[in-house]
Protein backbone atom coordinates (compact mmCIF):
# COMPACT_ATOMS: atom_id res chain seq x y z
CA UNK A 1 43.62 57.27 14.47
CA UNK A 2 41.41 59.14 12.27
CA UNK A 3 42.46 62.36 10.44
CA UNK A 4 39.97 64.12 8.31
CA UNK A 5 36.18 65.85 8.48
CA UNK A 6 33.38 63.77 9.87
CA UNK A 7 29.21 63.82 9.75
CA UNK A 8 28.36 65.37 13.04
CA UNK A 9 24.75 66.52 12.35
CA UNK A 10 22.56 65.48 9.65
CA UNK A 11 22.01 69.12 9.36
CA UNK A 12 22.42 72.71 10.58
CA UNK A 13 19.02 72.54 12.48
CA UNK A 14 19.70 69.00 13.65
CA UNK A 15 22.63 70.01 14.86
CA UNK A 16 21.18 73.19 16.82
CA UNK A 17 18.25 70.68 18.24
CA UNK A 18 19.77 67.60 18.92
CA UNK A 19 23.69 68.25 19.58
CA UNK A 20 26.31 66.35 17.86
CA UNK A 21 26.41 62.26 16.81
CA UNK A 22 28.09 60.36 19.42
CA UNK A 23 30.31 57.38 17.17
CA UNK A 24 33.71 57.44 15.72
CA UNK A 25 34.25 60.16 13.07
CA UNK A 26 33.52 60.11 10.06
CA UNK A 27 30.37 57.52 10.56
CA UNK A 28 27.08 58.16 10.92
CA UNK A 29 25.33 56.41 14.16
CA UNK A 30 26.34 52.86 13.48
CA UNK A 31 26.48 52.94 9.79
CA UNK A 32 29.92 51.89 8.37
CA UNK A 33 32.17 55.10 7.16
CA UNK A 34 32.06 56.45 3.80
CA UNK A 35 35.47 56.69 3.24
CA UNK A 36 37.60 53.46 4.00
CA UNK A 37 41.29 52.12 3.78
CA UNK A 38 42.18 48.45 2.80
CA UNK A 39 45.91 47.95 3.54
CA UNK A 40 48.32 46.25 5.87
CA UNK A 41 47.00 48.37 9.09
CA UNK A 42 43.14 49.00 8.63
CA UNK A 43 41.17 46.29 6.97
CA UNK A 44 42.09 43.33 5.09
CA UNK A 45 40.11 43.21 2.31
CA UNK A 46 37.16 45.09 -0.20
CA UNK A 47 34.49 42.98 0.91
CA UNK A 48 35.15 44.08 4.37
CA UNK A 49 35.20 47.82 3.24
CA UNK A 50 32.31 47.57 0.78
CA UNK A 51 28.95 48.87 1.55
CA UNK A 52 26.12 50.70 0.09
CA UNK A 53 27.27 54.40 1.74
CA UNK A 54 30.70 53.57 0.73
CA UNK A 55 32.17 57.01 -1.04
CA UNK A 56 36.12 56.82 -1.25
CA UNK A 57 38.51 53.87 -1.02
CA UNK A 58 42.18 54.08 -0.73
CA UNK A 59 43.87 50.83 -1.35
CA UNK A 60 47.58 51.12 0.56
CA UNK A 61 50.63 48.44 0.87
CA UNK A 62 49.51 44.92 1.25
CA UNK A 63 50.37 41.62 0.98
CA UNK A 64 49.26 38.77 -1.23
CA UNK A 65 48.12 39.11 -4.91
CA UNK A 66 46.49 41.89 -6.74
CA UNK A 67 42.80 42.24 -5.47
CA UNK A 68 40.00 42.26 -7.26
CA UNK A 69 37.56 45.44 -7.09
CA UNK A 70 34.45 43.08 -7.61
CA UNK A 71 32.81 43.85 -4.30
CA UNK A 72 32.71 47.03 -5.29
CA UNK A 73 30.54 47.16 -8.49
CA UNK A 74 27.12 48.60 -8.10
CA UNK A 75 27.73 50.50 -5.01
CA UNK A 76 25.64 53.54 -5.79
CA UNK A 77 28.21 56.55 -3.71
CA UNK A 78 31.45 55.00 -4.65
CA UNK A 79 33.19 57.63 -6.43
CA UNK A 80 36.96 58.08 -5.95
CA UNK A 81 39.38 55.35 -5.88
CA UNK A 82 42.95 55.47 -5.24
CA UNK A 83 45.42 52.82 -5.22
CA UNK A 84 49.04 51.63 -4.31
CA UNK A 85 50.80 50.68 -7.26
CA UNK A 86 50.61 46.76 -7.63
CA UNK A 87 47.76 46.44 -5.93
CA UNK A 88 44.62 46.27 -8.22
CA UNK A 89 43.41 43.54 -10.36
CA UNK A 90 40.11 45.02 -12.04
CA UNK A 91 38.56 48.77 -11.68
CA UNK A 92 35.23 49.70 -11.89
CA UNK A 93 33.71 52.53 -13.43
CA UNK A 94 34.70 55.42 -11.30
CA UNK A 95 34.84 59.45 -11.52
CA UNK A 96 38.28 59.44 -9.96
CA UNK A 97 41.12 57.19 -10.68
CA UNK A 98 44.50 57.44 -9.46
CA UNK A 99 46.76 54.66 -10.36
CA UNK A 100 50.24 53.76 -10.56
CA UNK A 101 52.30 54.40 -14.17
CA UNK A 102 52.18 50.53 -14.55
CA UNK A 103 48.48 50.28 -13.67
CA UNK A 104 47.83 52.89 -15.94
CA UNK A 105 49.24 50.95 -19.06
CA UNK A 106 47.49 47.83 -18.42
CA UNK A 107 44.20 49.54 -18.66
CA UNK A 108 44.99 51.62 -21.28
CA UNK A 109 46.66 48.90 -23.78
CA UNK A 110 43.83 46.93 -22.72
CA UNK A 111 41.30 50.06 -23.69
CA UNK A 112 39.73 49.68 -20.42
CA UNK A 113 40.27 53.10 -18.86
CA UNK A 114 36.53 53.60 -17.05
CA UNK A 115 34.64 55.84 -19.50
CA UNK A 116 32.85 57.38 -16.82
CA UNK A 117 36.05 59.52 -15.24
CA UNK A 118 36.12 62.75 -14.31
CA UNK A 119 39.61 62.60 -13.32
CA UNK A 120 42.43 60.99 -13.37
CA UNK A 121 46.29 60.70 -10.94
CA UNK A 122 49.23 58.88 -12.14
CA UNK A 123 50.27 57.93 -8.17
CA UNK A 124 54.23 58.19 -8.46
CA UNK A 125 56.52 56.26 -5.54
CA UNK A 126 60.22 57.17 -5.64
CA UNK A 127 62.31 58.39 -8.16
CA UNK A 128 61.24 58.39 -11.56
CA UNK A 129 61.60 59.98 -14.86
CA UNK A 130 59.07 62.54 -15.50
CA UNK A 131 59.02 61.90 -19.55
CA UNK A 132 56.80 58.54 -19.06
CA UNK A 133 54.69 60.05 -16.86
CA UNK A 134 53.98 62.54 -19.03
CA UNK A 135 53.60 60.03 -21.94
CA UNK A 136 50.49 57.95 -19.71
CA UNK A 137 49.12 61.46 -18.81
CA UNK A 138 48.72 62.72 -22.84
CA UNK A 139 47.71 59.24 -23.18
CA UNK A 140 44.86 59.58 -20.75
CA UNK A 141 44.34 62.97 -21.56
CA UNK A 142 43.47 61.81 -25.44
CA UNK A 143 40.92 59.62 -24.81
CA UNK A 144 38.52 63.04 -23.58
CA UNK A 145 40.18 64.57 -26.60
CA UNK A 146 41.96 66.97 -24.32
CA UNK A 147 45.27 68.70 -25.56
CA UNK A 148 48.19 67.24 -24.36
CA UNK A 149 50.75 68.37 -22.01
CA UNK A 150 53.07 70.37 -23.58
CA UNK A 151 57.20 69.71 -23.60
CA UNK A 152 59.68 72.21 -24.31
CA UNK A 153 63.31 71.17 -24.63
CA UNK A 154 65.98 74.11 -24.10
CA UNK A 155 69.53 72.88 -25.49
CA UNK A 156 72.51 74.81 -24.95
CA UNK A 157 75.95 74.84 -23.52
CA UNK A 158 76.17 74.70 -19.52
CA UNK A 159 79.28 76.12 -18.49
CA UNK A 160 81.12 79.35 -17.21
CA UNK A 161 80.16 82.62 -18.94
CA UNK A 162 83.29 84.19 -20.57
């Protein structure tokens, strides 16, 4: 099943003159989509997902060891990444990164945070304290010399008022 906006026309007038594509959504003709999934469900691996029109990649749950984003350096539209925690081995330079908190402080103890983002998600699963997340978040936020997210502790009594 495919959820989301596809190419239908190459444009307005193209549209008017020659109707819509005929193909699955999202692709153009025969021309693999721009947008692609690599998990348990949809393909297997990067090198089946990367190609030259490639824009976004979402890497899901999967089996095996990390993978390695290889495949994907050079690909002149490949923009956005996202990724299940766990799941990555290497990323290349991207303008959008969103990684799990662990993820995150590999590449940034390592100083290999891709210079060339835009922006940046910490992707959180399940329960989890807020205060680290925060911590990765100032940490990428300091490397753009941003300010930092600011915390503000209250302290005081909880009870009954009396």
């Amino acid at each position: 099943m495919y959820i989301g906006a596809g190419l239908v026309a190459d444009s307005l007038t193209d549209l008017v003159m020659n109707g819509r594509k005929q193909g699955h959504p999202g692709r153009h003709g025969d021309q693999p989509a721009a947008v692609a999934w690599v998990n348990i469900r949809r393909l297997g691996s990067v090198q089946a997902a990367a190609h030259a029109g490639l824009e976004a990649l979402s890497i899901g749950v999967r089996e095996g060891e990390p993978i390695s984003l290889a495949p994907l350096i050079g690909l002149p539209r490949l923009r956005t990444l996202t990724a299940y925690p766990g799941t990555l081995a290497d990323p290349p330079g991207l303008e959008f990164l969103g990684l799990g908190p662990e993820e995150w402080h590999v590449l940034l103890d390592a100083g290999a945070v891709p210079r060339s983002l835009s922006a940046a998600a910490i992707e959180v699963h399940g329960d989890r304290h807020p205060l680290p997340i925060v911590a990765i978040a100032n940490e990428l936020l300091a490397l753009w010399d941003r300010p930092p997210i600011t915390r503000t502790t209250l302290e005081g009594r909880l009870g009954p008022v009396g």
